[in-house]
C-alpha atoms as a PDB file:
ATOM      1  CA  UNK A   1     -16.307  10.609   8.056  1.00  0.00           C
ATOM      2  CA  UNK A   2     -13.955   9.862   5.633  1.00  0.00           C
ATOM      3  CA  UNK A   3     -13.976   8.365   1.822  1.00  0.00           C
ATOM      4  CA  UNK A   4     -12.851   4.909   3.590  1.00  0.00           C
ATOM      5  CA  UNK A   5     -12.509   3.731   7.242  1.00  0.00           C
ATOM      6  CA  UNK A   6      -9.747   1.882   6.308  1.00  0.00           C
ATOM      7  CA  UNK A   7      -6.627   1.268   4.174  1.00  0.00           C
ATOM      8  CA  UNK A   8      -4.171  -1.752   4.125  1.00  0.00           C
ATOM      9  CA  UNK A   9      -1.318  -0.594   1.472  1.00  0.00           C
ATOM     10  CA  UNK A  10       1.114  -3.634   0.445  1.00  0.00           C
ATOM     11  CA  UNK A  11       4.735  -2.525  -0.406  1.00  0.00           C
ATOM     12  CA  UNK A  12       5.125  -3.769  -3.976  1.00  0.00           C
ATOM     13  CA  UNK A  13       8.734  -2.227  -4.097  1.00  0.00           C
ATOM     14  CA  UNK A  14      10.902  -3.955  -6.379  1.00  0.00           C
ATOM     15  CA  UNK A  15      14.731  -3.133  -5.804  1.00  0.00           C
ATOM     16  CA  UNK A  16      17.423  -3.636  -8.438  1.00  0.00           C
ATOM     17  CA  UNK A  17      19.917  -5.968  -6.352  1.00  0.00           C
ATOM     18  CA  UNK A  18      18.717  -5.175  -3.058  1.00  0.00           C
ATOM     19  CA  UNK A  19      16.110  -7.421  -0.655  1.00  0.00           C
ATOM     20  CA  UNK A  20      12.748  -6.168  -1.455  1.00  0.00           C
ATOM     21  CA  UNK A  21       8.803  -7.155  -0.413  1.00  0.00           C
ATOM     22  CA  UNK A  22       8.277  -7.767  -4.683  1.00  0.00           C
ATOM     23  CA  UNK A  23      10.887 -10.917  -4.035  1.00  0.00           C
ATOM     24  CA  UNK A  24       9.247 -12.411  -1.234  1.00  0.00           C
ATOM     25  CA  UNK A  25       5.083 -12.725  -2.115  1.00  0.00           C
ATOM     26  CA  UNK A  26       4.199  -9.276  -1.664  1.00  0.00           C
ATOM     27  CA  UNK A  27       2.079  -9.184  -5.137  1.00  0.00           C
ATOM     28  CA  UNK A  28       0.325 -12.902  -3.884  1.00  0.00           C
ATOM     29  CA  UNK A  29      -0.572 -11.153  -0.337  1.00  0.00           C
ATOM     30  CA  UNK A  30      -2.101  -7.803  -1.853  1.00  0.00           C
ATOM     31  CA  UNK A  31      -4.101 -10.454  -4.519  1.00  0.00           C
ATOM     32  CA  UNK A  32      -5.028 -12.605  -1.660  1.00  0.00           C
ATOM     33  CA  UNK A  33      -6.130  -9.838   0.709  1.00  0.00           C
ATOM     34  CA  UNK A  34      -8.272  -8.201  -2.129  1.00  0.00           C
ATOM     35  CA  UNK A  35     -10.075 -11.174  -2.927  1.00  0.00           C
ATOM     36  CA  UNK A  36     -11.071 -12.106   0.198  1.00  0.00           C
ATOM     37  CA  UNK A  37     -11.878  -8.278   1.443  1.00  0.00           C
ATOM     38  CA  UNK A  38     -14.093  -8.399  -1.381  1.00  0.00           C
ATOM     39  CA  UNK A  39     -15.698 -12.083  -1.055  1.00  0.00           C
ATOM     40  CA  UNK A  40     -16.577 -10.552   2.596  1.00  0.00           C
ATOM     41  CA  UNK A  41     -18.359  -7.539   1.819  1.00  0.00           C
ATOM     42  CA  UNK A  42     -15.308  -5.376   3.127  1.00  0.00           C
ATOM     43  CA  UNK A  43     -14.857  -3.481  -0.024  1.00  0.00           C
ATOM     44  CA  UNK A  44     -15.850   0.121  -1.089  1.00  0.00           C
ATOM     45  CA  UNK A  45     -17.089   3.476   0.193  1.00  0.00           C
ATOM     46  CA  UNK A  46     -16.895   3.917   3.723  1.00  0.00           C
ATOM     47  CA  UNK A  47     -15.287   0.435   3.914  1.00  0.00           C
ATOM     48  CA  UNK A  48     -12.031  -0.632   3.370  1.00  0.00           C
ATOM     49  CA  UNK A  49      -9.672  -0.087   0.439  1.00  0.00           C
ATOM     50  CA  UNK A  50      -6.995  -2.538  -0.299  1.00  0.00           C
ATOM     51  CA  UNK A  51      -4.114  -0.960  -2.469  1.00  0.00           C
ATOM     52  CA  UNK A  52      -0.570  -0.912  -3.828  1.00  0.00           C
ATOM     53  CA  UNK A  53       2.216   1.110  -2.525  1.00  0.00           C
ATOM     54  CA  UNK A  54       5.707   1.728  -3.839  1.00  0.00           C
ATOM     55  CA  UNK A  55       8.754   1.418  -0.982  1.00  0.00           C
ATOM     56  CA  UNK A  56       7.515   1.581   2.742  1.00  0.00           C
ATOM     57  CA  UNK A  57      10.864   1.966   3.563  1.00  0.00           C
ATOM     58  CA  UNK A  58      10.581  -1.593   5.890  1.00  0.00           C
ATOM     59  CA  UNK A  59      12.280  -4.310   3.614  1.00  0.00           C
ATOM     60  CA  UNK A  60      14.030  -5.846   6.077  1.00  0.00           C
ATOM     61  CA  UNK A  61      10.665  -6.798   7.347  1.00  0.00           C
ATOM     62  CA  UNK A  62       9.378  -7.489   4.166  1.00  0.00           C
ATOM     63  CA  UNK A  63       6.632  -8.535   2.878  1.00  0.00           C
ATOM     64  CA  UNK A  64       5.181  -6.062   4.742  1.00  0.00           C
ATOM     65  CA  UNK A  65       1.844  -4.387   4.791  1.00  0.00           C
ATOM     66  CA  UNK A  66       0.200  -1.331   7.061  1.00  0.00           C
ATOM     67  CA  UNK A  67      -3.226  -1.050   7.928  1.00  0.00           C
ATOM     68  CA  UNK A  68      -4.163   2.579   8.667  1.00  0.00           C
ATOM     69  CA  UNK A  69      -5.905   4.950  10.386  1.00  0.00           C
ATOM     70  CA  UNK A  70      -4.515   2.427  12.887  1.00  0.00           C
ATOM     71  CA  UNK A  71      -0.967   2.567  11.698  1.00  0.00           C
ATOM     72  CA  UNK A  72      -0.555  -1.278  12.794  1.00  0.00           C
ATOM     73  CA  UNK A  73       2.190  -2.918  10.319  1.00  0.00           C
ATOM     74  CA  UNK A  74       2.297  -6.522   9.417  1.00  0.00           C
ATOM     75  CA  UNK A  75       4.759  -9.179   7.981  1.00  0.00           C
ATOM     76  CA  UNK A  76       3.663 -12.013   6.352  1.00  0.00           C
ATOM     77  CA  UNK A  77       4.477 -15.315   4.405  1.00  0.00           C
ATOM     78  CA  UNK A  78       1.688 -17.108   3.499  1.00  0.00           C
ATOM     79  CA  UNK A  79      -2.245 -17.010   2.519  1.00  0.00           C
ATOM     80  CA  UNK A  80      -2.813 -18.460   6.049  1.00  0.00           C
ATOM     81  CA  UNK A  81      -1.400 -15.152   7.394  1.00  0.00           C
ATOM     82  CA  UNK A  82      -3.159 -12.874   4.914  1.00  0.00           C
ATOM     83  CA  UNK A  83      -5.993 -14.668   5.833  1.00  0.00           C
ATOM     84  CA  UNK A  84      -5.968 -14.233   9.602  1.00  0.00           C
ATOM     85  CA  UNK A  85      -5.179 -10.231   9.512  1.00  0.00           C
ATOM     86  CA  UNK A  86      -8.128 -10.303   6.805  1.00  0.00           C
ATOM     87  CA  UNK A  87     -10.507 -12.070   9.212  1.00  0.00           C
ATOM     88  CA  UNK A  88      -9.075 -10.936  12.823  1.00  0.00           C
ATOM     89  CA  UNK A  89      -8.152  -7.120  12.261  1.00  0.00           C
ATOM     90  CA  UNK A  90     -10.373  -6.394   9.051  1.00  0.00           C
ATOM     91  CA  UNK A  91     -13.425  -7.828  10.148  1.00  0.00           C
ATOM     92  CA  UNK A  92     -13.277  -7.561  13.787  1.00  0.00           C
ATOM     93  CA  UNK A  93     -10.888  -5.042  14.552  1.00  0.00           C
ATOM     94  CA  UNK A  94      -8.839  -6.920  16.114  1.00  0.00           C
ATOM     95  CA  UNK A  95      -4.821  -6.825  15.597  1.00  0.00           C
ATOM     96  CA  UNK A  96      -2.820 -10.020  14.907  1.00  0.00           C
ATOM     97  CA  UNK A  97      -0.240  -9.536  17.616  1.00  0.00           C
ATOM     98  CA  UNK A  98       1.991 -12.835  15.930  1.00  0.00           C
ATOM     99  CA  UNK A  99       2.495 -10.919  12.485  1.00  0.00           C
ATOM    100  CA  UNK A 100       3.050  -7.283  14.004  1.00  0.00           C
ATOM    101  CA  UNK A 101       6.494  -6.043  12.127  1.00  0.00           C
ATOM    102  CA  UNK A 102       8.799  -5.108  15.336  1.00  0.00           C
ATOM    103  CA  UNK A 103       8.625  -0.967  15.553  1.00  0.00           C
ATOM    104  CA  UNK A 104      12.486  -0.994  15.077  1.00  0.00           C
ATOM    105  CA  UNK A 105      12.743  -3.093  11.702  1.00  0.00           C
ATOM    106  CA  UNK A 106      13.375  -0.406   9.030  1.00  0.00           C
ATOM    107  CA  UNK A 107      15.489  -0.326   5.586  1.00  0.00           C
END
């Protein structure tokens, strides 16, 4: 088993000139996810870890997070989206099909 079951890692990239997930709510999603993985219990050894990540390498996606060991990567806008990949795929496993990032959406 490992340290965690489970990471989500929010790109908090900021670019100099160029579209990035730090212009478009990437720090309010990582906030928003945190506090409610916490408020649910989801937080900690053998839980889930939320964190920060430099460049994904996805910003024309962007905001985008991954969840992993799945490997499933979001977009979002809004706390209403955080919300549902907090409550669908973190609690219950199950993936948010409407916010997957399409496979070929890169840099």
């Amino acid at each position: 088993m490992s340290y965690y079951e489970r990471h989500i890692f929010f790109c908090l990239n900021q670019r100099d000139g160029e579209a990035c997930c730090a212009d478009r709510g990437a720090e309010a999603g990582f906030s928003r996810c945190k506090s409610r993985a916490k408020a649910a219990g989801l937080i900690g050894p053998g839980k889930l870890r939320v964190n920060r990540a430099g460049c994904l390498d996805r910003c024309a996606g962007g905001p985008v997070a991954v969840v992993y060991p799945e490997g499933v990567w979001y977009t979002f806008v809004d706390e209403d989206d955080i919300d549902e990949i907090v409550d669908s795929h973190l609690v219950h496993g199950r993936v948010v099909e409407r916010l997957l990032l399409p496979p070929d959406v890169g840099h």
